[in-house]
C-alpha atoms as a PDB file:
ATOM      1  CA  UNK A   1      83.612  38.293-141.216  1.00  0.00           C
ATOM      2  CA  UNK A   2      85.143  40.005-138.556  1.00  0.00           C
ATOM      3  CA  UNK A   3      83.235  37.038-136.247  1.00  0.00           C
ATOM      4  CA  UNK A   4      84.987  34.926-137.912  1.00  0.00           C
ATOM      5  CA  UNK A   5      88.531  36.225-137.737  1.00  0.00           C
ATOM      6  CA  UNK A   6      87.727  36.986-133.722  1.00  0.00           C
ATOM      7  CA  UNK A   7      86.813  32.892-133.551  1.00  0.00           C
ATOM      8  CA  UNK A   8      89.888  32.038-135.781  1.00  0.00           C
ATOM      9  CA  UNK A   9      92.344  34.666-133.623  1.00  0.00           C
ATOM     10  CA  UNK A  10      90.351  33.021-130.352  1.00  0.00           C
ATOM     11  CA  UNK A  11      91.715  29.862-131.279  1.00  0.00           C
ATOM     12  CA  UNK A  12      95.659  30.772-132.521  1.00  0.00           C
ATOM     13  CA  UNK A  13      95.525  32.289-128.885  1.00  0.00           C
ATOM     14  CA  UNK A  14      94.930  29.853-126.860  1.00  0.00           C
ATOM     15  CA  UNK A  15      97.134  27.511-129.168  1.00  0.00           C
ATOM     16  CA  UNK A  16     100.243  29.868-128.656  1.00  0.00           C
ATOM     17  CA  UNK A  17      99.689  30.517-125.355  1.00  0.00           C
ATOM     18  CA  UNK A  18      99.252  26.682-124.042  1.00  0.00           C
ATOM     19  CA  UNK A  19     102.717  26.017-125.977  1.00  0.00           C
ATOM     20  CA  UNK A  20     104.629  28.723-124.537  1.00  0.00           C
ATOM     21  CA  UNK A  21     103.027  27.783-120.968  1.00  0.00           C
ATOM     22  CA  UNK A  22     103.399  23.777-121.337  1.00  0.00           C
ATOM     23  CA  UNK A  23     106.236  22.173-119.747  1.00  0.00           C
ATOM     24  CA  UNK A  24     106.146  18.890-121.614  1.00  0.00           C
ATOM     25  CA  UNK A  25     109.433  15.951-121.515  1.00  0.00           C
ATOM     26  CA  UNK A  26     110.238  17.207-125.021  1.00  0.00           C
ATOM     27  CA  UNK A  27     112.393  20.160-124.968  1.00  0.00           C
ATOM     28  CA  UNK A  28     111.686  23.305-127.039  1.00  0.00           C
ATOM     29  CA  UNK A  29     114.496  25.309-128.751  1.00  0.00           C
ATOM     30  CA  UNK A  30     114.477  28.625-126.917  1.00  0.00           C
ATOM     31  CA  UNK A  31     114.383  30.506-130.994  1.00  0.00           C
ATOM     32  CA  UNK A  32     111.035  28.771-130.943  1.00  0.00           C
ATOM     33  CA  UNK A  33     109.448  29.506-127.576  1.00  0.00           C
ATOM     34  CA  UNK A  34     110.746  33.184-128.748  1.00  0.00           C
ATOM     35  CA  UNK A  35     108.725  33.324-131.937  1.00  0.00           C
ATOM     36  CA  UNK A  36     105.490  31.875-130.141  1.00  0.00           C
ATOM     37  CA  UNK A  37     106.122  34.585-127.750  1.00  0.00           C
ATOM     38  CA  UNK A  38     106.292  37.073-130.382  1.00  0.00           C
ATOM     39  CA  UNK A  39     103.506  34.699-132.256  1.00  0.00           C
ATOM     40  CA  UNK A  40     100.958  35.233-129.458  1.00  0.00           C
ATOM     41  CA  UNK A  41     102.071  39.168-128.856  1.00  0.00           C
ATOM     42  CA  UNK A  42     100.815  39.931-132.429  1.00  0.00           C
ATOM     43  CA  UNK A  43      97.942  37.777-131.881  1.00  0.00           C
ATOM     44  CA  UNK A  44      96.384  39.540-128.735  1.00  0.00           C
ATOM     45  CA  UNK A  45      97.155  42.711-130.871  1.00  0.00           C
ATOM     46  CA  UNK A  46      95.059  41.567-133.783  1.00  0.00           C
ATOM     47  CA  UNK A  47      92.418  40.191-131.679  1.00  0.00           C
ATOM     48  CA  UNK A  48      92.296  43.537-129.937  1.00  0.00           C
ATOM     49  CA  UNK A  49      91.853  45.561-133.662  1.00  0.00           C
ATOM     50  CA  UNK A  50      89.194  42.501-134.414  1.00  0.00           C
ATOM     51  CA  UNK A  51      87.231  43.715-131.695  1.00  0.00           C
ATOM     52  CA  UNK A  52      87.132  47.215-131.873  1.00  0.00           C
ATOM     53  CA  UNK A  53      86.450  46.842-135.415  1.00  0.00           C
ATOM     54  CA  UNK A  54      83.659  44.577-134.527  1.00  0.00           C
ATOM     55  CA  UNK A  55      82.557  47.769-131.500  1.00  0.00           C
ATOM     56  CA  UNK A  56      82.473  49.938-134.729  1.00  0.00           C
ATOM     57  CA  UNK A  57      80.514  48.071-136.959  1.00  0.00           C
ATOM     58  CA  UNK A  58      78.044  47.739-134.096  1.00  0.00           C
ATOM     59  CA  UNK A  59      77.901  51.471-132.804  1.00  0.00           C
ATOM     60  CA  UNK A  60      77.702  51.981-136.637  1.00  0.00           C
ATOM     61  CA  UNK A  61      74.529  49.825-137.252  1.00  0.00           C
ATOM     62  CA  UNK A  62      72.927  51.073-134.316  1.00  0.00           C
ATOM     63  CA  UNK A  63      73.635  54.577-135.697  1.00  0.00           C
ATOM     64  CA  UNK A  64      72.002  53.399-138.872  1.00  0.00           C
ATOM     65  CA  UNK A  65      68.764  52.129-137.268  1.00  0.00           C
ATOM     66  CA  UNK A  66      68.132  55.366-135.090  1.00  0.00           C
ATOM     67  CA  UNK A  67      68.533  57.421-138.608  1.00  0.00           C
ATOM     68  CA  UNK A  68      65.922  55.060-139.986  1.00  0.00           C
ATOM     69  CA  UNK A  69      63.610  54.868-137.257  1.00  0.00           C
ATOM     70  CA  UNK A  70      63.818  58.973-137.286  1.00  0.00           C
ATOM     71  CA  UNK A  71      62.976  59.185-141.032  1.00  0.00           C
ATOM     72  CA  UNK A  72      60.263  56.698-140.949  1.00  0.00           C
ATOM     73  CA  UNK A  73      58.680  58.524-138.089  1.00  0.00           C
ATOM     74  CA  UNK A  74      59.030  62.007-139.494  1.00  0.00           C
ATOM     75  CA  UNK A  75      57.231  60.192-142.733  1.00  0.00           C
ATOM     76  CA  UNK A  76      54.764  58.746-140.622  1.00  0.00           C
ATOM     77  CA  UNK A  77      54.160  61.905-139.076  1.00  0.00           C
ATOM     78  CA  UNK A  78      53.589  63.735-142.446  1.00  0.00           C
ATOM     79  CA  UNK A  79      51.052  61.023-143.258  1.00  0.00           C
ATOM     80  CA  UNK A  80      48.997  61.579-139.856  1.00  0.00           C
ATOM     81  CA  UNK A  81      48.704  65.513-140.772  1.00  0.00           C
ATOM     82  CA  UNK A  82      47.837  64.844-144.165  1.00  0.00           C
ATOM     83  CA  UNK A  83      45.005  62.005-143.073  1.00  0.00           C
ATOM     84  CA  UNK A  84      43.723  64.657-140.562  1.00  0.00           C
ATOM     85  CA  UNK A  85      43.639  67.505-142.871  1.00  0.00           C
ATOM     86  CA  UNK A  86      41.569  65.400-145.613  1.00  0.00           C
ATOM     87  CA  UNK A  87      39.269  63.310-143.132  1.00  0.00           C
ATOM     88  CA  UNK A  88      36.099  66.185-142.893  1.00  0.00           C
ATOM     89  CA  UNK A  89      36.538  66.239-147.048  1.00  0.00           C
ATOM     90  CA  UNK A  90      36.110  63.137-147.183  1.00  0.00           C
ATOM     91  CA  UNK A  91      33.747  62.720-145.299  1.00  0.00           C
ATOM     92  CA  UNK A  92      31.588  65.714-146.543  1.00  0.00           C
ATOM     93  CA  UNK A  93      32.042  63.892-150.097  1.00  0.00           C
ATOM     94  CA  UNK A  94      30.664  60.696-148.994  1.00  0.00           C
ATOM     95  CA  UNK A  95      27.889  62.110-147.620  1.00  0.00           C
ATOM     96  CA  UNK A  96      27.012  63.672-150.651  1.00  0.00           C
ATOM     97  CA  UNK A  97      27.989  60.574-152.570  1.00  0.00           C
ATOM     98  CA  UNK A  98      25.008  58.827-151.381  1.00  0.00           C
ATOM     99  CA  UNK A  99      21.656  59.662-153.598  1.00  0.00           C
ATOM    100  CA  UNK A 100      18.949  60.362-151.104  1.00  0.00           C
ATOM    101  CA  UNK A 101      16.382  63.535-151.154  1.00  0.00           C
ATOM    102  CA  UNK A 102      17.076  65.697-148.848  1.00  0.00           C
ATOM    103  CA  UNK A 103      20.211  66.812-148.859  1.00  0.00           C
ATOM    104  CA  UNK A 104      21.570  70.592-148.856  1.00  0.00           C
ATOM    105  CA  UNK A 105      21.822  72.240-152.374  1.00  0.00           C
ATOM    106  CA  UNK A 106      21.167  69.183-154.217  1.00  0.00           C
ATOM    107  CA  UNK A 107      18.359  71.603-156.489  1.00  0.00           C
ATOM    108  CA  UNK A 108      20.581  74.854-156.661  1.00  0.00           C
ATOM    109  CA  UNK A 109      22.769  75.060-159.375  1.00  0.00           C
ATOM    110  CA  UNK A 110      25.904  75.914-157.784  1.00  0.00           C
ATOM    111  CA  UNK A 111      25.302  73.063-155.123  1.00  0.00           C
ATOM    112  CA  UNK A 112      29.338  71.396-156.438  1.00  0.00           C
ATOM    113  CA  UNK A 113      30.739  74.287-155.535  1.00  0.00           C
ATOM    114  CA  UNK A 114      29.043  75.134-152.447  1.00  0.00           C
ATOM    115  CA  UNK A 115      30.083  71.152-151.489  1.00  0.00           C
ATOM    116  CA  UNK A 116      33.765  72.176-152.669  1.00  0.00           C
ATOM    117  CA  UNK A 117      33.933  75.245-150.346  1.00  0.00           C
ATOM    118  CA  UNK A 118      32.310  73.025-147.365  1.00  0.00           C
ATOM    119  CA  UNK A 119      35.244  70.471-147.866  1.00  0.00           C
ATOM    120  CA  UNK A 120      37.735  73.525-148.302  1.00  0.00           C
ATOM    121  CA  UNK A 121      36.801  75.420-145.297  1.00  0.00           C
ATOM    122  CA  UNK A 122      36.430  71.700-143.016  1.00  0.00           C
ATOM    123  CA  UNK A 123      39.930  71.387-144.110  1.00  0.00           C
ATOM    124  CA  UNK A 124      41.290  74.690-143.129  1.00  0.00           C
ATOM    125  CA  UNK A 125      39.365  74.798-140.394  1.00  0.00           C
ATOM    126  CA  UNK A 126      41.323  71.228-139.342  1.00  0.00           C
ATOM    127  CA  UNK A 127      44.693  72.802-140.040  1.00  0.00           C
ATOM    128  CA  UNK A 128      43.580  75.633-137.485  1.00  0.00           C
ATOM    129  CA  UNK A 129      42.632  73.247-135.461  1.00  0.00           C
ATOM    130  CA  UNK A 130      45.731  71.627-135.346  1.00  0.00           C
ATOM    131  CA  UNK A 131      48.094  74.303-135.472  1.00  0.00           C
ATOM    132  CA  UNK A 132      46.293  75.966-131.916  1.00  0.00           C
ATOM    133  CA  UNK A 133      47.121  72.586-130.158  1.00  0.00           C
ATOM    134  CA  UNK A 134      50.448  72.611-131.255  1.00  0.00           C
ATOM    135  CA  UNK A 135      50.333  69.597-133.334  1.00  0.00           C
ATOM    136  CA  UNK A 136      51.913  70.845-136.510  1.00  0.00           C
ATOM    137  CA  UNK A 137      54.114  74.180-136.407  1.00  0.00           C
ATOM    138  CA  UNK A 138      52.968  77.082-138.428  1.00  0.00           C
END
């Protein structure tokens, strides 16, 4: 909108200011060179407010974006701590997920829980990991 009025305001300018600047055979009454004087005056003054208004909305959007961009990082962020702190569980569980002899504690009876302390302690030992090279704050 505010393009609009600046195109519209663009136009009453140049209108008012060619008649109060043109010299033409047909004389003018000076009452109406006066109020196209005062005409264009309020003109440049709206077309001034139109663009600063316009500025605004701009530095406003702008301002807008950067908040976005910083919350969508922060997010992202979160996600690429949580995919790091899960990736040795995950991958511990696949491994056992596959049914082949052979693998660790498969005949002991508390083999599950053994595999749930593995993934536990890969996990923690991630988040140490992490928290030494000053990745995530602790």
């Amino acid at each position: 909108m505010a393009v609009r009025l600046h195109r519209q305001l663009g136009g009453l300018h140049l209108l008012f200011r060619r008649f109060s600047e043109t010299n033409s055979g047909r004389k003018s009454p000076d009452e109406v060179k006066a109020a196209a004087a005062r005409l264009l005056q309020r003109i440049d003054g709206l077309h001034h407010d139109v663009q600063s208004v316009q500025d605004r909305a701009r530095l406003l959007q702008d301002e807008m974006s950067a908040r976005t961009a910083s919350q969508t990082n922060r997010q992202l962020y979160v996600l690429s701590i949580l995919t790091a702190l899960f990736m040795p569980a995950t991958f511990i569980t696949g491994m056992f997920g596959i049914n082949v002899k052979g693998l660790p504690w498969m005949e002991h009876d508390l083999g599950a829980l053994f595999v749930a302390v593995t993934c536990l302690g890969a996990a923690l030992l991630t988040l140490v990991m992490l928290r030494r090279r000053g990745v995530i704050g602790g």
